[in-house]
PDB file of N, CA and C in Angstrom:
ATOM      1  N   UNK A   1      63.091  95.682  90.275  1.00  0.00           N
ATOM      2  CA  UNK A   1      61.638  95.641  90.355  1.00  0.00           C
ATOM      3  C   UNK A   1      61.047  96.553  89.286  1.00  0.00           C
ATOM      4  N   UNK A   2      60.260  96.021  88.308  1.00  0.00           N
ATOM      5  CA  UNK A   2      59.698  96.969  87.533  1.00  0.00           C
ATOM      6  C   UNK A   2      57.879  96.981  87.571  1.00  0.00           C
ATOM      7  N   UNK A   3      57.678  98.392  87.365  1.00  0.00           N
ATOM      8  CA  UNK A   3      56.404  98.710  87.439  1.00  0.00           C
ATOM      9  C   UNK A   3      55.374  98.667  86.657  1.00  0.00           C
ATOM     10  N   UNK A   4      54.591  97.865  87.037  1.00  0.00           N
ATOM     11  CA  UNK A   4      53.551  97.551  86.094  1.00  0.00           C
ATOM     12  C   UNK A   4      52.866  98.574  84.861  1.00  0.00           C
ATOM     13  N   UNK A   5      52.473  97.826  84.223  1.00  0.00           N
ATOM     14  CA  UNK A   5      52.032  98.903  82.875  1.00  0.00           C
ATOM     15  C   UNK A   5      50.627  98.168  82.958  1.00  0.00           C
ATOM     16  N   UNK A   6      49.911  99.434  82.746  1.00  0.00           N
ATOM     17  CA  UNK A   6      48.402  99.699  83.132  1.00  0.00           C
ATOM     18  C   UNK A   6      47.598  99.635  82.166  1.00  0.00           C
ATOM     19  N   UNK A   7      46.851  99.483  81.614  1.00  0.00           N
ATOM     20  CA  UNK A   7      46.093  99.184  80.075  1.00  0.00           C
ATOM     21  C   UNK A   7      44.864 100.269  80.594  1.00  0.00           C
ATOM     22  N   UNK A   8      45.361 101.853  80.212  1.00  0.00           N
ATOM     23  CA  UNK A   8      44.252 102.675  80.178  1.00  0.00           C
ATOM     24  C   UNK A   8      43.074 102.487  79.641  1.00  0.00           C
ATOM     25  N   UNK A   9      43.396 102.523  78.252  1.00  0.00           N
ATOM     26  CA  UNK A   9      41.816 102.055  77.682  1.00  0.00           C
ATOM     27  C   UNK A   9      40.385 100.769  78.000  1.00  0.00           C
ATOM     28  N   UNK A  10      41.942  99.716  78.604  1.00  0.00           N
ATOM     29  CA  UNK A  10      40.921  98.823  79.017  1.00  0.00           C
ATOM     30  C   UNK A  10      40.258  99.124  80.630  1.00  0.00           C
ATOM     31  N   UNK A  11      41.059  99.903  81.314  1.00  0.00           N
ATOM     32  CA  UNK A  11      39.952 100.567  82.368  1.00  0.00           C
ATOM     33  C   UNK A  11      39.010 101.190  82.216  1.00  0.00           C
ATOM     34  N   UNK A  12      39.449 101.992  81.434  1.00  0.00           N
ATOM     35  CA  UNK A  12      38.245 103.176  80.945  1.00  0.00           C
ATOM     36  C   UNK A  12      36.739 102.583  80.515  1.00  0.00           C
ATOM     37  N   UNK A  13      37.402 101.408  79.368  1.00  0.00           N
ATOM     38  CA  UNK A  13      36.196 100.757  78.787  1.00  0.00           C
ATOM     39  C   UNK A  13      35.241  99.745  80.110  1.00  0.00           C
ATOM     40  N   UNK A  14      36.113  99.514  81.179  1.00  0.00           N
ATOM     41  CA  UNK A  14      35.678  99.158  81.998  1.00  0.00           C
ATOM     42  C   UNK A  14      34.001  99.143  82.792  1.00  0.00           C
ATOM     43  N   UNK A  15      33.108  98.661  82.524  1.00  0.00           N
ATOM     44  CA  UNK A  15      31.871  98.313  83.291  1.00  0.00           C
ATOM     45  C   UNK A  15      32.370  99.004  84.725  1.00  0.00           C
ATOM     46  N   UNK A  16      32.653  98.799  85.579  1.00  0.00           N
ATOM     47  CA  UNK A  16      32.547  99.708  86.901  1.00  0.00           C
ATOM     48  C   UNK A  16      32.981 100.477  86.843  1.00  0.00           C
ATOM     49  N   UNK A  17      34.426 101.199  85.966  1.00  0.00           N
ATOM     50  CA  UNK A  17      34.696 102.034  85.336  1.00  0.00           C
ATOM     51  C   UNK A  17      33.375 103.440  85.596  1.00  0.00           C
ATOM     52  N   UNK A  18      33.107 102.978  83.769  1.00  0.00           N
ATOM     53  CA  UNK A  18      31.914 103.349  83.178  1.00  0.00           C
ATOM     54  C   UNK A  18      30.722 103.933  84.339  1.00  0.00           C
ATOM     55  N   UNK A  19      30.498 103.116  85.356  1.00  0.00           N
ATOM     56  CA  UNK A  19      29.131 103.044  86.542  1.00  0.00           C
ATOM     57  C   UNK A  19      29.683 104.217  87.056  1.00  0.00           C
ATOM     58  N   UNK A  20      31.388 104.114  87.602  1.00  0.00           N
ATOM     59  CA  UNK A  20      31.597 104.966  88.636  1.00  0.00           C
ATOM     60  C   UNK A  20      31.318 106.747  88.091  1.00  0.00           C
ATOM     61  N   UNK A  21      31.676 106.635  86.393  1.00  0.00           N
ATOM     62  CA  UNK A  21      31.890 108.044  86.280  1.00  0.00           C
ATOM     63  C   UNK A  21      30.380 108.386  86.278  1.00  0.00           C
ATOM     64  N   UNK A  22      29.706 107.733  85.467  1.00  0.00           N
ATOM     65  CA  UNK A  22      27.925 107.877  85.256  1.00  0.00           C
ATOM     66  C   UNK A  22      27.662 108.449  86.497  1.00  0.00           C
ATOM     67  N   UNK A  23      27.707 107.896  87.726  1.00  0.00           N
ATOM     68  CA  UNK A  23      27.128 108.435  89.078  1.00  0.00           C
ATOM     69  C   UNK A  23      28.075 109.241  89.414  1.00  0.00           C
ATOM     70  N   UNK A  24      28.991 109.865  89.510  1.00  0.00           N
ATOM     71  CA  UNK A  24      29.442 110.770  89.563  1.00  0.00           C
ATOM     72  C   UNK A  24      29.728 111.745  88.801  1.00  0.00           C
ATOM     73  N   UNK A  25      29.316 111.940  87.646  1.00  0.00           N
ATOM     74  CA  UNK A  25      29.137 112.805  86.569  1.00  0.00           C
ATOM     75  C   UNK A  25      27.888 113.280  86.940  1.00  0.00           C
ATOM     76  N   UNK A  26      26.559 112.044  87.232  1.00  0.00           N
ATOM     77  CA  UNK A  26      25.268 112.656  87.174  1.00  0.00           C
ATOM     78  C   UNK A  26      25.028 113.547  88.527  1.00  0.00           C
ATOM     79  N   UNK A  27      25.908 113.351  89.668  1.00  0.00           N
ATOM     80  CA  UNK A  27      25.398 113.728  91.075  1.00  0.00           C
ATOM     81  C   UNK A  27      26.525 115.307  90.870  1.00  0.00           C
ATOM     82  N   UNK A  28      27.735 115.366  90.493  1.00  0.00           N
ATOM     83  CA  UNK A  28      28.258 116.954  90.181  1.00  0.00           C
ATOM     84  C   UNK A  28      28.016 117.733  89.338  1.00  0.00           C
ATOM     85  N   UNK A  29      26.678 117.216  88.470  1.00  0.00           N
ATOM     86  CA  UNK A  29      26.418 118.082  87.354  1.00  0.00           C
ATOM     87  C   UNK A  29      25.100 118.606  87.913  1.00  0.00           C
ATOM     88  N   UNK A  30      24.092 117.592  88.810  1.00  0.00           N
ATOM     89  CA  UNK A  30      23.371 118.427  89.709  1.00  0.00           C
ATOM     90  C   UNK A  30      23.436 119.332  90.554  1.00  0.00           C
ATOM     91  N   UNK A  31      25.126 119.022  91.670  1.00  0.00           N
ATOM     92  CA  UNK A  31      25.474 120.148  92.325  1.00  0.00           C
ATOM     93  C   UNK A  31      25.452 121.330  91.630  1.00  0.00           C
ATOM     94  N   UNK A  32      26.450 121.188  90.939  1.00  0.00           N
ATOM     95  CA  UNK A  32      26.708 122.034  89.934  1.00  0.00           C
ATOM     96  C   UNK A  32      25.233 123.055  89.677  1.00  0.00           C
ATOM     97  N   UNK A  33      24.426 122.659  89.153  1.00  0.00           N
ATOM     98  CA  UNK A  33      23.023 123.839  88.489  1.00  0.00           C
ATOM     99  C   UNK A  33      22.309 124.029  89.784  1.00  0.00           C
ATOM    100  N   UNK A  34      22.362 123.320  91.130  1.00  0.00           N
ATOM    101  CA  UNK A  34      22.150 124.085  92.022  1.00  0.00           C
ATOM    102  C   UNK A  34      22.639 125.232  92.201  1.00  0.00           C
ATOM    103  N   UNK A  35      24.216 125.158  92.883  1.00  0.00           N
ATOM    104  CA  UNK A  35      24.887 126.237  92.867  1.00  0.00           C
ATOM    105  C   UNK A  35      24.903 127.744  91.993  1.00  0.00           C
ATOM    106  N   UNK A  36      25.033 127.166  90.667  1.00  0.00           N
ATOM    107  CA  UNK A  36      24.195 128.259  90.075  1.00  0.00           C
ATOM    108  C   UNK A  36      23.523 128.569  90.080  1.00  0.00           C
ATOM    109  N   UNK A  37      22.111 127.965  89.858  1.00  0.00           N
ATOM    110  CA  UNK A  37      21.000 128.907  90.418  1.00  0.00           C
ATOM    111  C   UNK A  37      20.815 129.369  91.496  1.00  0.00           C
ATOM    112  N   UNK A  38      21.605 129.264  92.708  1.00  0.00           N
ATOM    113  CA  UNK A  38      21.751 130.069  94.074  1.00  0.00           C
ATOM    114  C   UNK A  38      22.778 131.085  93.684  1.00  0.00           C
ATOM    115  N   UNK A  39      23.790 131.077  93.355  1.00  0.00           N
ATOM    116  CA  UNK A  39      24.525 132.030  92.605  1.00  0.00           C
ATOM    117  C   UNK A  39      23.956 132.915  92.209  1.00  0.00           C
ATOM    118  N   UNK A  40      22.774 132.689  90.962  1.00  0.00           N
ATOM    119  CA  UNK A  40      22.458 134.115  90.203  1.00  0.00           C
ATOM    120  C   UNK A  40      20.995 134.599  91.035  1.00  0.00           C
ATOM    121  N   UNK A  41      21.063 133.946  92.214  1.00  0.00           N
ATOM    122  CA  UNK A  41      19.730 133.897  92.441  1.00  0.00           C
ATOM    123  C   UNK A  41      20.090 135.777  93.323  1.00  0.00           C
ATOM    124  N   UNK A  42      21.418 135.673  93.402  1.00  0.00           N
ATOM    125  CA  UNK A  42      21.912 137.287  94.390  1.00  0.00           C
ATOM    126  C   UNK A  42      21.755 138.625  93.573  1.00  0.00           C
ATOM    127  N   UNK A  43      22.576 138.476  92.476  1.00  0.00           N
ATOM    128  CA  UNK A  43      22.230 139.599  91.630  1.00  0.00           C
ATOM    129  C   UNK A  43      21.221 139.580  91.094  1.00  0.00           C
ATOM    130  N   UNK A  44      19.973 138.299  90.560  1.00  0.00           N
ATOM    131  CA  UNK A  44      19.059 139.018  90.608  1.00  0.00           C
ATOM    132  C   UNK A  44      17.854 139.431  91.542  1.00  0.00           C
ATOM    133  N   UNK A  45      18.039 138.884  92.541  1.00  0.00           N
ATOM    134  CA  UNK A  45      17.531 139.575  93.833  1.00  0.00           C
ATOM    135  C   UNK A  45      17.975 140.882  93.675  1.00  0.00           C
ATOM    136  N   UNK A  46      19.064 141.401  93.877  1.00  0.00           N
ATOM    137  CA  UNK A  46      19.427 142.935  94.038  1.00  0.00           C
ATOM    138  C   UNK A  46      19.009 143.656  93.186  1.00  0.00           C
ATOM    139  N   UNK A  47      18.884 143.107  91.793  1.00  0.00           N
ATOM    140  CA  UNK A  47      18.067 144.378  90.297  1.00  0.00           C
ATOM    141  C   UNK A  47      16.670 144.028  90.350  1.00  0.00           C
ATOM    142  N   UNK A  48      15.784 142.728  90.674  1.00  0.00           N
ATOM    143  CA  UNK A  48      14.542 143.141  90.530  1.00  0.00           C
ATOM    144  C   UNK A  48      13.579 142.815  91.770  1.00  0.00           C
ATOM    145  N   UNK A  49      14.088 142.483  92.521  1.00  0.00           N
ATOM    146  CA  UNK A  49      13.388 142.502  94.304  1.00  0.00           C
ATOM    147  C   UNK A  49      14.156 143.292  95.236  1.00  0.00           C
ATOM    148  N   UNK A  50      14.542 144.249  95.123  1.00  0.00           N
ATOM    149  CA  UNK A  50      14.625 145.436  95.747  1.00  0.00           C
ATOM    150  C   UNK A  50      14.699 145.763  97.242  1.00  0.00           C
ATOM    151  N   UNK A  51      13.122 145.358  96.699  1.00  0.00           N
ATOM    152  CA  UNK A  51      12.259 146.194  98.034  1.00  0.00           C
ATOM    153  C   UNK A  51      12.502 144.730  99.408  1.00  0.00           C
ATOM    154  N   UNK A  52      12.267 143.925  98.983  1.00  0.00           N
ATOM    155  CA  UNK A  52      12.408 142.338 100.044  1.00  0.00           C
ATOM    156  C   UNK A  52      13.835 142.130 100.218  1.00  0.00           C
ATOM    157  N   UNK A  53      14.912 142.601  99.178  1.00  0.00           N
ATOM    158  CA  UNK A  53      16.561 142.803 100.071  1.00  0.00           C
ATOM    159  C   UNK A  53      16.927 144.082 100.726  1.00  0.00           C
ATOM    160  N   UNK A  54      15.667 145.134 100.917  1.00  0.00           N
ATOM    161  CA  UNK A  54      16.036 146.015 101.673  1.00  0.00           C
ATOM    162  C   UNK A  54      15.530 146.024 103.164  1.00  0.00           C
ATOM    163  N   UNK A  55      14.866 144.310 103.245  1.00  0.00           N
ATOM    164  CA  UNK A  55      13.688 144.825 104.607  1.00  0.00           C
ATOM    165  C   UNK A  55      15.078 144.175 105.443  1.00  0.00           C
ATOM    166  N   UNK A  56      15.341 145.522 106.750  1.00  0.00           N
ATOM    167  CA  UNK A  56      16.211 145.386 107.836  1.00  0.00           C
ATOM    168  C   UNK A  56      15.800 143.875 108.854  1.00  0.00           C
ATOM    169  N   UNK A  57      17.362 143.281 109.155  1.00  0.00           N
ATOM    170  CA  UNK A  57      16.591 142.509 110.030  1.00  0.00           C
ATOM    171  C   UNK A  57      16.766 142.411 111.380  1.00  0.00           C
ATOM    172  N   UNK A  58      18.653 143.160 111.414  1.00  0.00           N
ATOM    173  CA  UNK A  58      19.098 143.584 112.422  1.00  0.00           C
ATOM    174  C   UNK A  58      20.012 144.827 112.356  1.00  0.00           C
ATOM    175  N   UNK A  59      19.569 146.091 112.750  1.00  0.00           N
ATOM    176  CA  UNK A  59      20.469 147.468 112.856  1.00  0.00           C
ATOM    177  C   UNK A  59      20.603 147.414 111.209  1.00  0.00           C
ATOM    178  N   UNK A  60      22.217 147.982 110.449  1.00  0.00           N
ATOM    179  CA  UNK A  60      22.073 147.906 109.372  1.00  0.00           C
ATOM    180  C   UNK A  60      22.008 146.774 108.398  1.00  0.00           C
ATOM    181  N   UNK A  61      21.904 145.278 109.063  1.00  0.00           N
ATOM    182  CA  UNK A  61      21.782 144.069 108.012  1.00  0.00           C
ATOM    183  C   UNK A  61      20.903 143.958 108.062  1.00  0.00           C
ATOM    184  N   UNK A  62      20.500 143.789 106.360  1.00  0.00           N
ATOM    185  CA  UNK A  62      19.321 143.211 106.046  1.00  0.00           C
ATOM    186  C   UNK A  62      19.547 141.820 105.388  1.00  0.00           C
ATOM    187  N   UNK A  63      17.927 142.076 104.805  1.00  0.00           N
ATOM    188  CA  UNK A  63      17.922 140.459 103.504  1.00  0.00           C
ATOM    189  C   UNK A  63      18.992 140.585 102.649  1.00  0.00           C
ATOM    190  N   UNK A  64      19.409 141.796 102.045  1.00  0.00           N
ATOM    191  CA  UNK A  64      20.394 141.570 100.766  1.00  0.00           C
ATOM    192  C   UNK A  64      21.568 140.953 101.650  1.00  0.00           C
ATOM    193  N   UNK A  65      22.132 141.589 102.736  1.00  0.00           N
ATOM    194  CA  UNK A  65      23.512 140.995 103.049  1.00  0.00           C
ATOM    195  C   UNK A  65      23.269 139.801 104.046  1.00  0.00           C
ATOM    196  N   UNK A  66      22.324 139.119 104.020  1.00  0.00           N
ATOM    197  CA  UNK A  66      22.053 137.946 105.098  1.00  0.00           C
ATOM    198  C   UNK A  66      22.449 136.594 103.624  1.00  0.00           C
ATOM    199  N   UNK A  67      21.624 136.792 102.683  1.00  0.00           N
ATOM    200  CA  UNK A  67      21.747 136.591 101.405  1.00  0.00           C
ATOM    201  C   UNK A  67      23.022 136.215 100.932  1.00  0.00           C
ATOM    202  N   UNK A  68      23.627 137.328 100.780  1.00  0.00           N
ATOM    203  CA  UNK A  68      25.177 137.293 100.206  1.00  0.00           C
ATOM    204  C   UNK A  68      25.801 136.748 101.135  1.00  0.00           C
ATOM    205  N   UNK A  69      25.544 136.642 102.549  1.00  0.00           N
ATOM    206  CA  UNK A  69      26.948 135.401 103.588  1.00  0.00           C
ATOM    207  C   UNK A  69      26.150 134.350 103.051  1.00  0.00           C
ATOM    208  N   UNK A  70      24.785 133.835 102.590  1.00  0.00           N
ATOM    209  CA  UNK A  70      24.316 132.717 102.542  1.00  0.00           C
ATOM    210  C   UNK A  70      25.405 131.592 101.471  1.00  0.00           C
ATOM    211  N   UNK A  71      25.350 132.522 100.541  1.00  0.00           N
ATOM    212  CA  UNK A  71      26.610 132.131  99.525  1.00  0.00           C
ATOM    213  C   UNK A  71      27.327 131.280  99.758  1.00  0.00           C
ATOM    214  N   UNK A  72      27.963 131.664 101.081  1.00  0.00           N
ATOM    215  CA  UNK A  72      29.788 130.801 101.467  1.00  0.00           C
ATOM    216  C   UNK A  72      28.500 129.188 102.548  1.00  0.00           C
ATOM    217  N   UNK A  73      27.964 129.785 103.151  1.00  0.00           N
ATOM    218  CA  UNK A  73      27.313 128.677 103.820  1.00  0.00           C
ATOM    219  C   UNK A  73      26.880 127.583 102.652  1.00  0.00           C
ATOM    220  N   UNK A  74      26.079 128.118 101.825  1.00  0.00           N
ATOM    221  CA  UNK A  74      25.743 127.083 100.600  1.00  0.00           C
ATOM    222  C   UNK A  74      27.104 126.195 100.054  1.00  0.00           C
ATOM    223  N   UNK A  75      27.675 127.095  99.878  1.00  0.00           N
ATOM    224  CA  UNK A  75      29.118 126.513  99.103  1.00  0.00           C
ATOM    225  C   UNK A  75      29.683 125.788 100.022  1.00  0.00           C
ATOM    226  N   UNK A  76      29.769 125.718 101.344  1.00  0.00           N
ATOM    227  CA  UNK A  76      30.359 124.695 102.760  1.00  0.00           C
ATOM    228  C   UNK A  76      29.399 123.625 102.387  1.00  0.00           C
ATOM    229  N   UNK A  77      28.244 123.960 102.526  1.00  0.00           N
ATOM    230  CA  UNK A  77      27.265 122.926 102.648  1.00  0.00           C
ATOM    231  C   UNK A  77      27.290 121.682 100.835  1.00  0.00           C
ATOM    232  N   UNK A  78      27.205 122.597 100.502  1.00  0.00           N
ATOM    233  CA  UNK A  78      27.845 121.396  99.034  1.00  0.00           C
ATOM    234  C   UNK A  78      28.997 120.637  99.021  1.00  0.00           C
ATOM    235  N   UNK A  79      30.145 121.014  99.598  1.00  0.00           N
ATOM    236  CA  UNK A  79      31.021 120.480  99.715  1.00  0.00           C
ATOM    237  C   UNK A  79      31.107 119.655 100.675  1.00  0.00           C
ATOM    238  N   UNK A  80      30.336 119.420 101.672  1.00  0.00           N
ATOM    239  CA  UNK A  80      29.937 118.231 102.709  1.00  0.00           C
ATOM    240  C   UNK A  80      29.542 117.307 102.381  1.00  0.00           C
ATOM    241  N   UNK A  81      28.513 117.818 101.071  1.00  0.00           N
ATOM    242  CA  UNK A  81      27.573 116.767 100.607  1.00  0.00           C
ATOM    243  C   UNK A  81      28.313 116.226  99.370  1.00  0.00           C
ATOM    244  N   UNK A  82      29.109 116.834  98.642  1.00  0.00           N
ATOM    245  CA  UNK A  82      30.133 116.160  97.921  1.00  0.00           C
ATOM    246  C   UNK A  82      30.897 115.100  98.458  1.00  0.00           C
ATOM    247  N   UNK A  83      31.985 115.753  99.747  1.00  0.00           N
ATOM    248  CA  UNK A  83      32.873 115.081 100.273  1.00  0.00           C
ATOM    249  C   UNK A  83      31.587 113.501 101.388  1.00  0.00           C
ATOM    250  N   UNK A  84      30.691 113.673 101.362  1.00  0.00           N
ATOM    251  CA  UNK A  84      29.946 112.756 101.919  1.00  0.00           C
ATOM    252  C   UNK A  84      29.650 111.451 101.079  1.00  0.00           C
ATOM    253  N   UNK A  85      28.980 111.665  99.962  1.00  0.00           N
ATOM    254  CA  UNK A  85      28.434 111.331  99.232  1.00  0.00           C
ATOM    255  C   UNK A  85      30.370 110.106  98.286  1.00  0.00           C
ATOM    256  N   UNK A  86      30.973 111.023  98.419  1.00  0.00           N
ATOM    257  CA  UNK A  86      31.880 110.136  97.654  1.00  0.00           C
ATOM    258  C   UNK A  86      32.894 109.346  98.735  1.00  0.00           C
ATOM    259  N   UNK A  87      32.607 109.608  99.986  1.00  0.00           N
ATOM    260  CA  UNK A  87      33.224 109.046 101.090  1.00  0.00           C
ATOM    261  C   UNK A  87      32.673 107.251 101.283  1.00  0.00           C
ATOM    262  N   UNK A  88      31.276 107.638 100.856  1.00  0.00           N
ATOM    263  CA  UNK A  88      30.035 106.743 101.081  1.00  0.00           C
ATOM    264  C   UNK A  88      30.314 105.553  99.684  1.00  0.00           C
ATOM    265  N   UNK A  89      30.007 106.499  98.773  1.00  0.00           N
ATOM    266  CA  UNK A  89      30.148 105.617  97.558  1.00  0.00           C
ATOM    267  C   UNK A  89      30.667 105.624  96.023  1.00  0.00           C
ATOM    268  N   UNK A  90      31.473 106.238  96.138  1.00  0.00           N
ATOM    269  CA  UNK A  90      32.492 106.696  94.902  1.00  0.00           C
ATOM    270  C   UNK A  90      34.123 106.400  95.301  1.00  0.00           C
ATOM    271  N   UNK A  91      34.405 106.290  96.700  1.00  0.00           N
ATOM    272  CA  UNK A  91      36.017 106.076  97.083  1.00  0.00           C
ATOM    273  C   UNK A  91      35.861 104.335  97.123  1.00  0.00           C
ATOM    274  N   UNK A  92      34.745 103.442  97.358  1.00  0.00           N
ATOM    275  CA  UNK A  92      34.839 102.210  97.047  1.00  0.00           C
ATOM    276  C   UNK A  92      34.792 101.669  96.140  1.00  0.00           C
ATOM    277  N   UNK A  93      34.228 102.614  94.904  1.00  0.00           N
ATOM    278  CA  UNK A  93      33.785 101.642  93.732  1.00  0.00           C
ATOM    279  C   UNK A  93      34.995 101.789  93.066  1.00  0.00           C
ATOM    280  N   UNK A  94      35.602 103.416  93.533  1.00  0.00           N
ATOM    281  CA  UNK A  94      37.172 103.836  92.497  1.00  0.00           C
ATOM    282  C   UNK A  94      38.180 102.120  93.496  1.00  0.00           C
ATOM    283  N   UNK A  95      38.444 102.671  94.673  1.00  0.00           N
ATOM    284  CA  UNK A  95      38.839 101.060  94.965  1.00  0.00           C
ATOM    285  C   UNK A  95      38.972 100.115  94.887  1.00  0.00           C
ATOM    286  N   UNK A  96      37.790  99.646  94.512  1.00  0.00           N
ATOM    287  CA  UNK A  96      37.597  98.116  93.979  1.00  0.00           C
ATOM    288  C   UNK A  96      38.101  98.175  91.889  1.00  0.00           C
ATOM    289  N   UNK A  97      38.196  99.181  91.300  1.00  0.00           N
ATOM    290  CA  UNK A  97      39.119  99.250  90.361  1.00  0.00           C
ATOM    291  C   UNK A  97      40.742  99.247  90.389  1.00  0.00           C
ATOM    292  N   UNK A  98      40.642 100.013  91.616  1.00  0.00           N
ATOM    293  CA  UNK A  98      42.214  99.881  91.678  1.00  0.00           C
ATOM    294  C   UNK A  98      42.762  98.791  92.150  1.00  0.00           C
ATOM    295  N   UNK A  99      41.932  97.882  92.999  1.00  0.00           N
ATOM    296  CA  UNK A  99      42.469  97.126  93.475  1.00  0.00           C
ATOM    297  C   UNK A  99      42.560  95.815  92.217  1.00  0.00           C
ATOM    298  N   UNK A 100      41.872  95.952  91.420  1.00  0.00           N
ATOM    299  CA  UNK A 100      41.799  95.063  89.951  1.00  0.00           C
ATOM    300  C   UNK A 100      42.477  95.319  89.029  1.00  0.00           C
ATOM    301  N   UNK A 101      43.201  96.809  89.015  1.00  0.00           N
ATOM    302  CA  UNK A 101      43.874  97.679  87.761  1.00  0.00           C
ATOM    303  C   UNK A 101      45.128  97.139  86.497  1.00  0.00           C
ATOM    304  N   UNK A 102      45.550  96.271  87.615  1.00  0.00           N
ATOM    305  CA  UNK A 102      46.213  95.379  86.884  1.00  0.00           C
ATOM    306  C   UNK A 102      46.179  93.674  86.326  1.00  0.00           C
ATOM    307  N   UNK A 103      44.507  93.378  86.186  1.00  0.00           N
ATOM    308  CA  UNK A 103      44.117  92.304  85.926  1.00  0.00           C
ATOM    309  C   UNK A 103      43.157  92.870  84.421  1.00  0.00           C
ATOM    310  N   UNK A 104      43.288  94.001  84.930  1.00  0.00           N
ATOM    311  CA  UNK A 104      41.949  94.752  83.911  1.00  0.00           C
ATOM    312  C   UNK A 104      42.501  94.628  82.059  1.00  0.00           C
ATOM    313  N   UNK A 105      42.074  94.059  81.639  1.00  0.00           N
ATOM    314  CA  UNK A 105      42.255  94.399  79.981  1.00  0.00           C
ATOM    315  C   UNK A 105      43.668  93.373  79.683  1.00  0.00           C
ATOM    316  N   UNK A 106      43.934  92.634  80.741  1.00  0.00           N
ATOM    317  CA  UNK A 106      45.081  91.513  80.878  1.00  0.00           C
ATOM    318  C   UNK A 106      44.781  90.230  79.469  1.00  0.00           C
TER     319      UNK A 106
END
């Protein structure tokens, strides 16, 4: 039994190909500059708002360290919406290539 040989380029050049990376290039490059700007949004909270990461909210936690756990919650929460989002519509469209992969560029 021998294993098929795959014509990379002609997937690549591929029309659904092409669709699948476009929407998924365009939707992780948005995550993406979210995250960062929640990212830098900590240190610079801490050098030039000060006074609003020092207001207590319980005993010694305040805004700055309510803030900084917010971090890992954000970062869960993106990754839901990643793993959602490509559950929904990026694992069918890659599918329906694979399931063609060897007709492709034939």
């Amino acid at each position: 039994m021998t294993t098929p040989v795959m014509n990379w380029r002609a997937i690549d050049a591929d029309p659904r190909f092409q669709a699948l990376h476009r929407k998924k290039t365009f939707f992780l490059w948005g995550l993406m500059v979210f995250s960062i700007i929640y990212y830098f949004l900590l240190p610079i909270g801490a050098a030039y708002f000060t006074d609003i990461f020092k207001i207590k909210v319980w005993g010694p936690v305040n805004i700055g360290i309510l803030f900084a756990l917010s971090e890992f919650v954000v970062a869960w929460f993106i990754a839901v919406i990643y793993s959602r989002r490509a559950n929904a519509e990026f694992d069918s469209m890659a599918q329906e290539i694979i399931n063609d992969a060897h007709n492709i560029g034939s």
